[in-house]
C-alpha atoms as a PDB file:
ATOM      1  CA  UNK A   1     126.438 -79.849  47.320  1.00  0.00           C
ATOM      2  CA  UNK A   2     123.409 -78.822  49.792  1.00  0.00           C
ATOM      3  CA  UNK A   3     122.491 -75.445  50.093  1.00  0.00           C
ATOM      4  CA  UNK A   4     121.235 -73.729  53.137  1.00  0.00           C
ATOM      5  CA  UNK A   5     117.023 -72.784  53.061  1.00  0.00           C
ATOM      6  CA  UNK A   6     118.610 -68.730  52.905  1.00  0.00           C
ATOM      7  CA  UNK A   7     119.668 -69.884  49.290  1.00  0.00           C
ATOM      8  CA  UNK A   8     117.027 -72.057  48.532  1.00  0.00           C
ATOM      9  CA  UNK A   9     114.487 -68.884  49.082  1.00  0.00           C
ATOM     10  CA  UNK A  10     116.627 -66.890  46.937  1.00  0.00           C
ATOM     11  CA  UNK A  11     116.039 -69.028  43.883  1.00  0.00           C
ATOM     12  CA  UNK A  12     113.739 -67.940  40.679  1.00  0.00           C
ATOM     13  CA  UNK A  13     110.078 -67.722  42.269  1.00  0.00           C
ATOM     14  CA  UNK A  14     107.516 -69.421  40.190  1.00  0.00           C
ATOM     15  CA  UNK A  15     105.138 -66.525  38.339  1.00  0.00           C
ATOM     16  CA  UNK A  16     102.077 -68.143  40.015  1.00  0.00           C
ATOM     17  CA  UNK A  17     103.719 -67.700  43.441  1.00  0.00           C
ATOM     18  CA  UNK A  18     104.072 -64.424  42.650  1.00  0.00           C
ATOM     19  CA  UNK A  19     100.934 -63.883  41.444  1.00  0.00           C
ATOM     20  CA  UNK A  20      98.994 -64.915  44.288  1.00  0.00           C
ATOM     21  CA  UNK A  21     101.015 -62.626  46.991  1.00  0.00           C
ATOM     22  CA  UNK A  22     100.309 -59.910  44.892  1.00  0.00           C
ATOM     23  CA  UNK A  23      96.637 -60.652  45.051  1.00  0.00           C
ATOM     24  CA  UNK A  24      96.662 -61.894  48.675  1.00  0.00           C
ATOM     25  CA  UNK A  25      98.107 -58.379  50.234  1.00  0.00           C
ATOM     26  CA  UNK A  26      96.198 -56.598  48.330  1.00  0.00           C
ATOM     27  CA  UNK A  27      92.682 -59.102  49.305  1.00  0.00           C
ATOM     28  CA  UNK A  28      90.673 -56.070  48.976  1.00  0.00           C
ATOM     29  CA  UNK A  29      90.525 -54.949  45.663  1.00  0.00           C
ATOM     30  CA  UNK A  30      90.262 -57.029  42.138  1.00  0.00           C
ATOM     31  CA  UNK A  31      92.580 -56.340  38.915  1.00  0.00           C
ATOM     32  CA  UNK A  32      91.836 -56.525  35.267  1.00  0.00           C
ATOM     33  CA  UNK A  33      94.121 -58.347  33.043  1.00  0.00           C
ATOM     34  CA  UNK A  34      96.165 -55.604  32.043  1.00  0.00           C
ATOM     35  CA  UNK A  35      96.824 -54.403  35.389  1.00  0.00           C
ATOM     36  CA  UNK A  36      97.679 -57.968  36.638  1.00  0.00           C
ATOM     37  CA  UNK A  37      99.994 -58.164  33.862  1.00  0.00           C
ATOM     38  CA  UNK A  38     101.826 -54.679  34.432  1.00  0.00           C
ATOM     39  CA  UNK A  39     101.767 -56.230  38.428  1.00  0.00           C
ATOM     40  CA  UNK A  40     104.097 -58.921  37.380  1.00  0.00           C
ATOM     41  CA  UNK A  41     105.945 -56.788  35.272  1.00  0.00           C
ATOM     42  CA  UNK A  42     107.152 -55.088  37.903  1.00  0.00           C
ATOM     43  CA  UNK A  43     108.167 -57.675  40.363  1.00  0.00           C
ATOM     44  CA  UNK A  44     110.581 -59.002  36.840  1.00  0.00           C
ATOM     45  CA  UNK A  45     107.846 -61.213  35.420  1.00  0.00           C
ATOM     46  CA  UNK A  46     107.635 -60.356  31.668  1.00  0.00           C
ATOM     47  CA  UNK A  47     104.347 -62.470  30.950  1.00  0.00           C
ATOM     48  CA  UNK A  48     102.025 -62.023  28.057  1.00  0.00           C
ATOM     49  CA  UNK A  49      98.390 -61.120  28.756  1.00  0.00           C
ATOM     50  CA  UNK A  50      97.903 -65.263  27.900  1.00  0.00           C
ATOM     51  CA  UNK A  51     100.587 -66.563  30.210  1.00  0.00           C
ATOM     52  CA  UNK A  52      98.724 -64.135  32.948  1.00  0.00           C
ATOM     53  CA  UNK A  53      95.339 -65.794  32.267  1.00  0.00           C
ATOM     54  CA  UNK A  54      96.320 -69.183  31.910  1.00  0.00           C
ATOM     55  CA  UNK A  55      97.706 -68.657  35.370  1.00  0.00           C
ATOM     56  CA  UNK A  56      94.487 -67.156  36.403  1.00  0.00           C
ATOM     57  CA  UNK A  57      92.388 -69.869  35.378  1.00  0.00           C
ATOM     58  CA  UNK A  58      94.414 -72.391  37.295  1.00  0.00           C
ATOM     59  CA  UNK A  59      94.260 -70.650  40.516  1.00  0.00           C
ATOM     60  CA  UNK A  60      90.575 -69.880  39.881  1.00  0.00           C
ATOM     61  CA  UNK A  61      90.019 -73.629  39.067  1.00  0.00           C
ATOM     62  CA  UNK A  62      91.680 -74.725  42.655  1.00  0.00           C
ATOM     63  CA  UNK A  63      89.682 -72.142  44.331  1.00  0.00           C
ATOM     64  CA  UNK A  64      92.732 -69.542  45.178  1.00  0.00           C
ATOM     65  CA  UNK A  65      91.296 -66.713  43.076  1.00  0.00           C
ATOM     66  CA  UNK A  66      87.435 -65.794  42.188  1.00  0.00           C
ATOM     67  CA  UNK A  67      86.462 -63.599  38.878  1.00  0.00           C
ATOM     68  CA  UNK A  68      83.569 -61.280  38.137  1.00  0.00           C
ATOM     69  CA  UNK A  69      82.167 -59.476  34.680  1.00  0.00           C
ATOM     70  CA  UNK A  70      81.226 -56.383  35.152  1.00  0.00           C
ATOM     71  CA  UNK A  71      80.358 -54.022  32.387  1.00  0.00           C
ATOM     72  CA  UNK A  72      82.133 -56.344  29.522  1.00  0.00           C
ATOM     73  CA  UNK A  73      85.557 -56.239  31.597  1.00  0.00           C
ATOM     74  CA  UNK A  74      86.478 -59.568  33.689  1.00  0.00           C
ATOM     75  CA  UNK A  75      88.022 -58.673  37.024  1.00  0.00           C
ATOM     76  CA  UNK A  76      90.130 -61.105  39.415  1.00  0.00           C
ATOM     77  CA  UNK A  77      90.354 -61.233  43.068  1.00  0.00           C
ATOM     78  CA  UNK A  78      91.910 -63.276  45.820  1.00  0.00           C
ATOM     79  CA  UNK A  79      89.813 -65.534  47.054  1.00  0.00           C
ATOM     80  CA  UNK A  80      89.419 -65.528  51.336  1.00  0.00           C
ATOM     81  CA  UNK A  81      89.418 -68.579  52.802  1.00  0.00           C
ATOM     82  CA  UNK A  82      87.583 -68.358  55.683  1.00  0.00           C
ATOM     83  CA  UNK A  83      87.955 -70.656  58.512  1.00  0.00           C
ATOM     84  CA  UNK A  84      85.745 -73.873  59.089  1.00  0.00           C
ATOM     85  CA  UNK A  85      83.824 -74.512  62.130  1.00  0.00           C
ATOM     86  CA  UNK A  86      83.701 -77.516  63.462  1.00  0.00           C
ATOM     87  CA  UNK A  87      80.396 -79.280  64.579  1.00  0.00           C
END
């Protein structure tokens, strides 16, 4: 049986999905690990530290999310996609 796109959106969200709106509303600051993994945490995601960085390195790899080092600690940070001119 069908169901309407009301139940559809109610259905388990994927972690990754869930990881990138957190990152994407809050564009202007970046997250260590640990904090990333106490984000998802509290939006019902219990994911270990590894889970949270294998996720991280996919959506750095396609370009959704950009990481820096700084002082030994790696950070993470939505990536802006800003618009393209056209010529």
């Amino acid at each position: 049986m069908p169901i309407n796109e009301n139940e559809f959106g109610k259905g388990n969200r994927d972690s990754s999905i869930l990881l990138m709106e957190f990152l994407s509303v809050n564009f202007r600051n970046a997250y260590d690990l640990g904090e990333l993994v106490e984000a998802m945490s509290s939006k019902g995601k219990d994911l270990t530290k590894e889970d949270v960085e294998a996720l991280l390195s996919a959506l750095e790899y396609g370009g959704k999310v950009k990481s820096r080092t700084i002082d030994g600690k790696t950070y993470y940070k939505y990536s802006v996609v800003r618009g393209l001119k056209l010529i």
